[in-house]
N, C-alpha and C. Protein backbone atom coordinates (compact mmCIF):
# COMPACT_ATOMS: atom_id res chain seq x y z
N UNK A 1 -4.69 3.70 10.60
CA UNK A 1 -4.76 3.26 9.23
C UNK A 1 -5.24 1.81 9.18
N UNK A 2 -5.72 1.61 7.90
CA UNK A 2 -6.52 0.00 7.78
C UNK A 2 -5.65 -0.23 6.76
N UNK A 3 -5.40 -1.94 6.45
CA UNK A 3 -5.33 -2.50 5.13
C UNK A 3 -6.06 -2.26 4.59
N UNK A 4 -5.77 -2.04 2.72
CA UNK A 4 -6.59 -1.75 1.84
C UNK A 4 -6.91 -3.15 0.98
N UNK A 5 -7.89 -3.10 0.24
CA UNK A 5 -8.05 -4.13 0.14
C UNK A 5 -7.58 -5.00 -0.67
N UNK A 6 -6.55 -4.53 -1.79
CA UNK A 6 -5.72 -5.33 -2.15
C UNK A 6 -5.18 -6.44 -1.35
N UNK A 7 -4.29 -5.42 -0.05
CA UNK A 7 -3.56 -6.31 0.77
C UNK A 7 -4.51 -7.42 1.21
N UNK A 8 -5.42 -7.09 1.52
CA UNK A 8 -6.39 -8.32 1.93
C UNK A 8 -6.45 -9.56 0.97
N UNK A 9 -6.76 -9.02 -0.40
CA UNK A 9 -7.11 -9.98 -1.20
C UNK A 9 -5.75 -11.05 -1.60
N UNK A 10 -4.45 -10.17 -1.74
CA UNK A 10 -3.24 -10.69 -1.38
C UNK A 10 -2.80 -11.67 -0.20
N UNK A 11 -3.30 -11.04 1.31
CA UNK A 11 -3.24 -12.18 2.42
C UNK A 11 -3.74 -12.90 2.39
N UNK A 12 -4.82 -13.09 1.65
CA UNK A 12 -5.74 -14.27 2.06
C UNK A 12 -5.27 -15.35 0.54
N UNK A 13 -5.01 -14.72 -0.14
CA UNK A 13 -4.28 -16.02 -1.28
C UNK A 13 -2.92 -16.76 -0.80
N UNK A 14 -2.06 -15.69 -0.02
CA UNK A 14 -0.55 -16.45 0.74
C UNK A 14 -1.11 -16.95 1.86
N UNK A 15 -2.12 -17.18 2.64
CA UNK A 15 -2.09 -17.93 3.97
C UNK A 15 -2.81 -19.03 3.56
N UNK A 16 -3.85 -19.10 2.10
CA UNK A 16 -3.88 -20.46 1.40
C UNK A 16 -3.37 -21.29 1.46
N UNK A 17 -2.14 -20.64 0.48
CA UNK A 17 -0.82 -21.57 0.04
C UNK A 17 -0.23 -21.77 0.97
N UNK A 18 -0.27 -20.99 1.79
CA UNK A 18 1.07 -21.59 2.98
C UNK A 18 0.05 -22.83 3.82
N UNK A 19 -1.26 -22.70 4.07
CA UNK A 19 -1.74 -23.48 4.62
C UNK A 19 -1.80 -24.97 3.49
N UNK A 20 -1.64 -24.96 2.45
CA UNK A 20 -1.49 -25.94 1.61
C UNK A 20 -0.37 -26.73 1.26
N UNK A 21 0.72 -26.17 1.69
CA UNK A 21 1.91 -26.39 2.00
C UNK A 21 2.43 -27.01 3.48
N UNK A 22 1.05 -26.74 3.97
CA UNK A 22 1.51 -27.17 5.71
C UNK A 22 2.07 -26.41 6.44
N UNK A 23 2.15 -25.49 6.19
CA UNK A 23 3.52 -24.57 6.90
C UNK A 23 2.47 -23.68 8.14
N UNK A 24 3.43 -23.66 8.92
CA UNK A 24 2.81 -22.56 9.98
C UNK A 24 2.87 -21.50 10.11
N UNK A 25 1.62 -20.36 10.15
CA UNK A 25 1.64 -19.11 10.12
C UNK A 25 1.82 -18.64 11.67
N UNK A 26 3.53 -18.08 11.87
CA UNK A 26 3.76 -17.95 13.49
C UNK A 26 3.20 -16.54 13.65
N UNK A 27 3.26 -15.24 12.79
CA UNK A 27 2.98 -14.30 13.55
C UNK A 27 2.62 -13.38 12.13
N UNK A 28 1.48 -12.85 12.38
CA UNK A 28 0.57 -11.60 11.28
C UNK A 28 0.96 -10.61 12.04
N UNK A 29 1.45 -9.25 11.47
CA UNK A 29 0.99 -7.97 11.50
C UNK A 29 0.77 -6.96 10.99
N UNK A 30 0.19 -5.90 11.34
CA UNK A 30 -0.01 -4.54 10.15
C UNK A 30 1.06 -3.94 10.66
N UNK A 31 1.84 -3.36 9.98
CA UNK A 31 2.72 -2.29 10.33
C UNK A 31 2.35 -1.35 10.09
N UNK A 32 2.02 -0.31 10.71
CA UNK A 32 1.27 1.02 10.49
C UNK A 32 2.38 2.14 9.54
N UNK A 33 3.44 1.73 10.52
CA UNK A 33 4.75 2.84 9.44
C UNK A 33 4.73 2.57 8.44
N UNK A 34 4.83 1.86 7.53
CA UNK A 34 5.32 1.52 6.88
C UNK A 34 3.86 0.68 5.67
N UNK A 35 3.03 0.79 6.13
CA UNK A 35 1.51 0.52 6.21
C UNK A 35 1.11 -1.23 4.83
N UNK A 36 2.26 -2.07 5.75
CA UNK A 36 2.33 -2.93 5.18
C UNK A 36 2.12 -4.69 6.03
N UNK A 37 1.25 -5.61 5.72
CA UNK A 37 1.09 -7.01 5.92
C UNK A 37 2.70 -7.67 6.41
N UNK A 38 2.65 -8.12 7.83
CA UNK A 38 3.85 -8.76 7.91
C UNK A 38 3.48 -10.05 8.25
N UNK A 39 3.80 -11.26 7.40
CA UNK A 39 3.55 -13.05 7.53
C UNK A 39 5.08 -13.62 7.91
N UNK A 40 4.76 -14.09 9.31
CA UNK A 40 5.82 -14.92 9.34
C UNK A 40 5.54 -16.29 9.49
N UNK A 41 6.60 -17.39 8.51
CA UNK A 41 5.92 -17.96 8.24
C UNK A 41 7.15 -19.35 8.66
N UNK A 42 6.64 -20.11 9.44
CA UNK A 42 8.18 -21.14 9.79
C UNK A 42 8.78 -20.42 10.47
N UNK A 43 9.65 -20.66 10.73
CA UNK A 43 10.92 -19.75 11.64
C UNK A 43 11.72 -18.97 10.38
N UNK A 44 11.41 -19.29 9.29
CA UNK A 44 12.88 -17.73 8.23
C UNK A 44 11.99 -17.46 7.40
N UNK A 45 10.96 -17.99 6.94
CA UNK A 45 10.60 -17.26 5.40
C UNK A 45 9.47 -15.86 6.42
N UNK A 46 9.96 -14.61 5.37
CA UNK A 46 9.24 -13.34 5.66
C UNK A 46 8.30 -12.94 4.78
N UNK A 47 7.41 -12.50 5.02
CA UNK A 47 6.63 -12.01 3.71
C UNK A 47 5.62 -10.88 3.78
N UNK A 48 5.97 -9.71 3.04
CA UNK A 48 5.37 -8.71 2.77
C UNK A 48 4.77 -8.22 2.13
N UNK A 49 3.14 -7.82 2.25
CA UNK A 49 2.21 -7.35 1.36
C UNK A 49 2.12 -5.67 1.43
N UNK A 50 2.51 -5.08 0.25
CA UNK A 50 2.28 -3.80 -0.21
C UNK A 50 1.32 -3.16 -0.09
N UNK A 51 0.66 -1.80 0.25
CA UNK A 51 -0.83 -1.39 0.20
C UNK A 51 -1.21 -1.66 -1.30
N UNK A 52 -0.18 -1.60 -2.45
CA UNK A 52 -0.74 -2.14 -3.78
C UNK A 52 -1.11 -3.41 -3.51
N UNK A 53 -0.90 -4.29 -2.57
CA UNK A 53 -1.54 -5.80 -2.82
C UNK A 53 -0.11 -6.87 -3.38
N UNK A 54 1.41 -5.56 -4.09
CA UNK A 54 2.41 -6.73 -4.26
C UNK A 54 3.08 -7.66 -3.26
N UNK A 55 3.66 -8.63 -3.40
CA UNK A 55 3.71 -9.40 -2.23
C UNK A 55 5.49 -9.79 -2.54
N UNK A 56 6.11 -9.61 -0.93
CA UNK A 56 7.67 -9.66 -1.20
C UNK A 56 7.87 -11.05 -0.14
N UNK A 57 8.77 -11.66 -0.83
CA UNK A 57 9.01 -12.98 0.17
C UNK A 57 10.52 -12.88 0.37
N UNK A 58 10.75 -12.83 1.44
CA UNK A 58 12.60 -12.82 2.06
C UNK A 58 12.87 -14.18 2.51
């Protein structure tokens, strides 16, 4: 499975901001199960992009 392109258009607006913020992007992945964007970002903030493109921050 691929990201669709929401999620894309979604990742690439949060690694903006986080890069505008200074913050460090430690680890990207696709999760295939679950077929969702994983940003980790600092050591605690989590963040998840939906195949809709919504975006969840833990």
């Amino acid at each position: 499975m691929e990201s669709t392109a929401q999620q894309l258009k979604s990742f690439y607006r949060m690694v903006v901001r986080i890069s505008n913020l200074l913050q460090p992007v430690n680890l990207v992945r696709y999760d295939e199960r679950v077929e969702r964007i994983v940003i980790l970002v600092g050591e605690t903030i989590q963040i998840e992009i939906l195949p809709n493109g919504e975006v969840l921050i833990q």
